[in-house]
N, C-alpha and C. Protein backbone atom coordinates (compact mmCIF):
# COMPACT_ATOMS: atom_id res chain seq x y z
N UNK A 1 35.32 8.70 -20.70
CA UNK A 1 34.02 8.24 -21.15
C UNK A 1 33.27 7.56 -20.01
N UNK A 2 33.85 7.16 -19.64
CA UNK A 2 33.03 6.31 -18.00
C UNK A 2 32.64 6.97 -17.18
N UNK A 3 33.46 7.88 -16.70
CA UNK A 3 33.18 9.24 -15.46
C UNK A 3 31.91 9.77 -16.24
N UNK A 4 32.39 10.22 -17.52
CA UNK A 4 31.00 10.91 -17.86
C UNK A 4 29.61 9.83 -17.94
N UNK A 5 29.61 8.57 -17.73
CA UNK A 5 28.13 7.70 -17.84
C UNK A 5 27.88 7.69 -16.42
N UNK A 6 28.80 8.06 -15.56
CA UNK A 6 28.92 7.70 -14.21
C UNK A 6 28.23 8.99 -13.69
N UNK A 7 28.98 9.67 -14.29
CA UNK A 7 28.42 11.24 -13.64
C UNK A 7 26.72 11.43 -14.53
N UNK A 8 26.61 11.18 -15.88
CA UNK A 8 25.30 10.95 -16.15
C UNK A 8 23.94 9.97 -15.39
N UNK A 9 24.27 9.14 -15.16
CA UNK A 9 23.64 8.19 -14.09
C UNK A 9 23.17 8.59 -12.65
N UNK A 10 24.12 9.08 -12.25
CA UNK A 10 24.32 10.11 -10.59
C UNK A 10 23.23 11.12 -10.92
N UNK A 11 23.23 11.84 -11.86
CA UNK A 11 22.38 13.02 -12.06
C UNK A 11 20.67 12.16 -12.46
N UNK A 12 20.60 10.70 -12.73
CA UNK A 12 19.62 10.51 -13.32
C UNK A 12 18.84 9.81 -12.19
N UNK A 13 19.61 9.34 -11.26
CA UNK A 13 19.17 9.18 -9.98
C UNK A 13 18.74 10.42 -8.74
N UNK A 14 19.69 11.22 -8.87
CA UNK A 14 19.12 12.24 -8.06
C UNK A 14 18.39 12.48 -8.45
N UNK A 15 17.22 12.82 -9.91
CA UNK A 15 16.30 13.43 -10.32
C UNK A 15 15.36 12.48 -9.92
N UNK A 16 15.19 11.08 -9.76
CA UNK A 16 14.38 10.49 -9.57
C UNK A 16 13.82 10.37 -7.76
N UNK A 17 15.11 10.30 -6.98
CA UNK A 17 15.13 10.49 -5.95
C UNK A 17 14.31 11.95 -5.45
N UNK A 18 14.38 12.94 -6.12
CA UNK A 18 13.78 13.88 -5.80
C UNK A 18 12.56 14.28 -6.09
N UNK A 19 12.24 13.50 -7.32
CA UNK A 19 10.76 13.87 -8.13
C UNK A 19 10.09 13.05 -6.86
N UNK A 20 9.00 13.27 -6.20
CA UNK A 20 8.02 12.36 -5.47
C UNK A 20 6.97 12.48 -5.97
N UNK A 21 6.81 12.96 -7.31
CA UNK A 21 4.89 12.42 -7.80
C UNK A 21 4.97 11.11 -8.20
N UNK A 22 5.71 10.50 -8.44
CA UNK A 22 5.74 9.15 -9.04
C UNK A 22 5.51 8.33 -7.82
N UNK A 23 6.45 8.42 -7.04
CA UNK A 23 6.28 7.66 -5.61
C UNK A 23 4.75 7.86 -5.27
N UNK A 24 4.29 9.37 -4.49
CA UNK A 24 3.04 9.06 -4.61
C UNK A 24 1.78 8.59 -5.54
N UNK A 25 1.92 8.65 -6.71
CA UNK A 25 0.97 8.07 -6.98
C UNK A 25 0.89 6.39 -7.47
N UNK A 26 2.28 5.88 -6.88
CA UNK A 26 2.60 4.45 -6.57
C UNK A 26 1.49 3.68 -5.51
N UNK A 27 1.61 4.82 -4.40
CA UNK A 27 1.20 4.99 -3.17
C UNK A 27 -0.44 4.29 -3.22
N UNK A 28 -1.03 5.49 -3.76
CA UNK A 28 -2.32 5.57 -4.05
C UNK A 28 -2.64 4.63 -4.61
N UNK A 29 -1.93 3.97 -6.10
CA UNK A 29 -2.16 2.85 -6.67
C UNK A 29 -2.27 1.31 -5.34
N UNK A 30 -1.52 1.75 -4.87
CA UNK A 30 -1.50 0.46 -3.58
C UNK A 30 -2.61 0.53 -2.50
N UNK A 31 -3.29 1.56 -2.27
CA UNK A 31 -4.17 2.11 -1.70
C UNK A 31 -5.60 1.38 -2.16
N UNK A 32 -5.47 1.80 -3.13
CA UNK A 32 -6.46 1.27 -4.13
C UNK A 32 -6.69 -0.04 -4.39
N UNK A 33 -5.31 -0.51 -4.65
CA UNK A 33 -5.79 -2.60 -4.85
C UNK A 33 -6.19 -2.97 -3.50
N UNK A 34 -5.23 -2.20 -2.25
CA UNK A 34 -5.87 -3.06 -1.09
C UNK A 34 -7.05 -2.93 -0.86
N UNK A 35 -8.32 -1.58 -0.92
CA UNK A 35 -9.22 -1.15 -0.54
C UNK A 35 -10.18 -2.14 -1.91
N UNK A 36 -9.48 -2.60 -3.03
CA UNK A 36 -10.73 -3.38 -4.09
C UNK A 36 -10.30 -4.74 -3.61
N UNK A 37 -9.40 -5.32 -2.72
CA UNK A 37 -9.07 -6.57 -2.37
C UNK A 37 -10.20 -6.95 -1.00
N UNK A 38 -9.83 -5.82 -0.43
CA UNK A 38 -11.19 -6.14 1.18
C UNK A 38 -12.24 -6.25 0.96
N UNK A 39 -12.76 -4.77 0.10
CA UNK A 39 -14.14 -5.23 -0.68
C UNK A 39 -14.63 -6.45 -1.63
N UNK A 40 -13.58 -6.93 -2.19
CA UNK A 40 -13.97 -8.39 -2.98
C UNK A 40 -13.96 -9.51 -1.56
N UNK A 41 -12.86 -9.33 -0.91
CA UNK A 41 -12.90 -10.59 0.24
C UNK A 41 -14.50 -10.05 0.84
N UNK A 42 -14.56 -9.13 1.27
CA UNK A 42 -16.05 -9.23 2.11
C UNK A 42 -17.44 -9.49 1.46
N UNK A 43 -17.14 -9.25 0.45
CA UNK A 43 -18.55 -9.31 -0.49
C UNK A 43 -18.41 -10.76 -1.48
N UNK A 44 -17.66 -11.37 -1.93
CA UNK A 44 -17.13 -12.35 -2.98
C UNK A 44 -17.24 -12.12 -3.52
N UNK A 45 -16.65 -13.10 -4.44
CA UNK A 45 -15.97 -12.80 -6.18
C UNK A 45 -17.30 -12.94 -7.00
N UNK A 46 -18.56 -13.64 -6.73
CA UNK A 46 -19.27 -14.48 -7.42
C UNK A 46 -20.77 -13.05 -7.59
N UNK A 47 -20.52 -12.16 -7.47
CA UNK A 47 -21.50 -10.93 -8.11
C UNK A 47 -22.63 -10.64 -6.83
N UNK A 48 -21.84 -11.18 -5.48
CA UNK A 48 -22.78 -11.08 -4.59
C UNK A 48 -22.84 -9.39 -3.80
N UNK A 49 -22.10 -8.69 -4.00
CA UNK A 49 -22.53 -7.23 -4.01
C UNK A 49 -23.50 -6.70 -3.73
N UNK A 50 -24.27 -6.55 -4.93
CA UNK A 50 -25.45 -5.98 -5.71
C UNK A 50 -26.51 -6.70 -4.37
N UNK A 51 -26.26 -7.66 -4.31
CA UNK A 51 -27.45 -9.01 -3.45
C UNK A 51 -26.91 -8.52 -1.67
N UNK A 52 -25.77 -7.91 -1.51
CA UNK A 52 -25.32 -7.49 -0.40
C UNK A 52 -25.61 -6.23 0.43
N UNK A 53 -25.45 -5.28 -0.71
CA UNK A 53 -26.04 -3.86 -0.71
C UNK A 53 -27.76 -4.01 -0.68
N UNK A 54 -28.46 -4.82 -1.45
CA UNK A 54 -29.85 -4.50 -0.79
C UNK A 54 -30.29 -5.51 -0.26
N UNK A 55 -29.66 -6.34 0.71
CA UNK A 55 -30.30 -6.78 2.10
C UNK A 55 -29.87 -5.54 3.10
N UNK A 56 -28.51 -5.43 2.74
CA UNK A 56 -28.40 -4.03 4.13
C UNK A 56 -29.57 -3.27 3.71
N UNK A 57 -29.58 -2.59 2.85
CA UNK A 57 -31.00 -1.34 2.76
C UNK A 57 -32.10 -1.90 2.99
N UNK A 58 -32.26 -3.45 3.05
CA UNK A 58 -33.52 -3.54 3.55
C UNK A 58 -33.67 -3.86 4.82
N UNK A 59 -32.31 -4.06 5.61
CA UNK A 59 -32.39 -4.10 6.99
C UNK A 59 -32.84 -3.00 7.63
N UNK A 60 -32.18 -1.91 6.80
CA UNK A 60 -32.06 -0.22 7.20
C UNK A 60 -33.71 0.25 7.65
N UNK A 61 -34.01 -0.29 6.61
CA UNK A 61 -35.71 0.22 5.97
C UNK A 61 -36.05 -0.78 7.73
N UNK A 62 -35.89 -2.18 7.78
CA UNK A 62 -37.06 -2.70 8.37
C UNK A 62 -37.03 -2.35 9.82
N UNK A 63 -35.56 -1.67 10.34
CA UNK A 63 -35.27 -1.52 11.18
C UNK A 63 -36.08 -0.26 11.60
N UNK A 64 -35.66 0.70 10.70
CA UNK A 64 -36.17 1.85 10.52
C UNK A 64 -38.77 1.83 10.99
N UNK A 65 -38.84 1.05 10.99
CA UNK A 65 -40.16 0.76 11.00
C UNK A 65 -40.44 1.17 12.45
């Protein structure tokens, strides 16, 4: 009875070891918080975005003159 949970287990690991969609889309998930973590550090938490994005476009514009 043991060999066989032992030998069940072995087989339930190799399958996991071998599947890599899970891993990658671990990946991506981590990809993702870091890339919404830089964007919150550079812009702040406090809804300044919106107020961030159109001073640049209006730099764009005045530059653009």
């Amino acid at each position: 009875m043991f060999l066989n949970l032992c030998v069940k287990a072995e087989m339930v690991v190799r399958d996991f070891i071998e599947q890599r969609d899970g891993v990658t889309a671990i990946e991506y998930a981590l990809v993702g918080v870091a890339i919404a973590g830089i964007v919150t550090a550079v812009f702040g938490t406090n809804g300044d975005l919106e107020k961030a994005l159109d001073e640049g476009m209006k730099t764009i514009k005045d530059k653009m003159k």
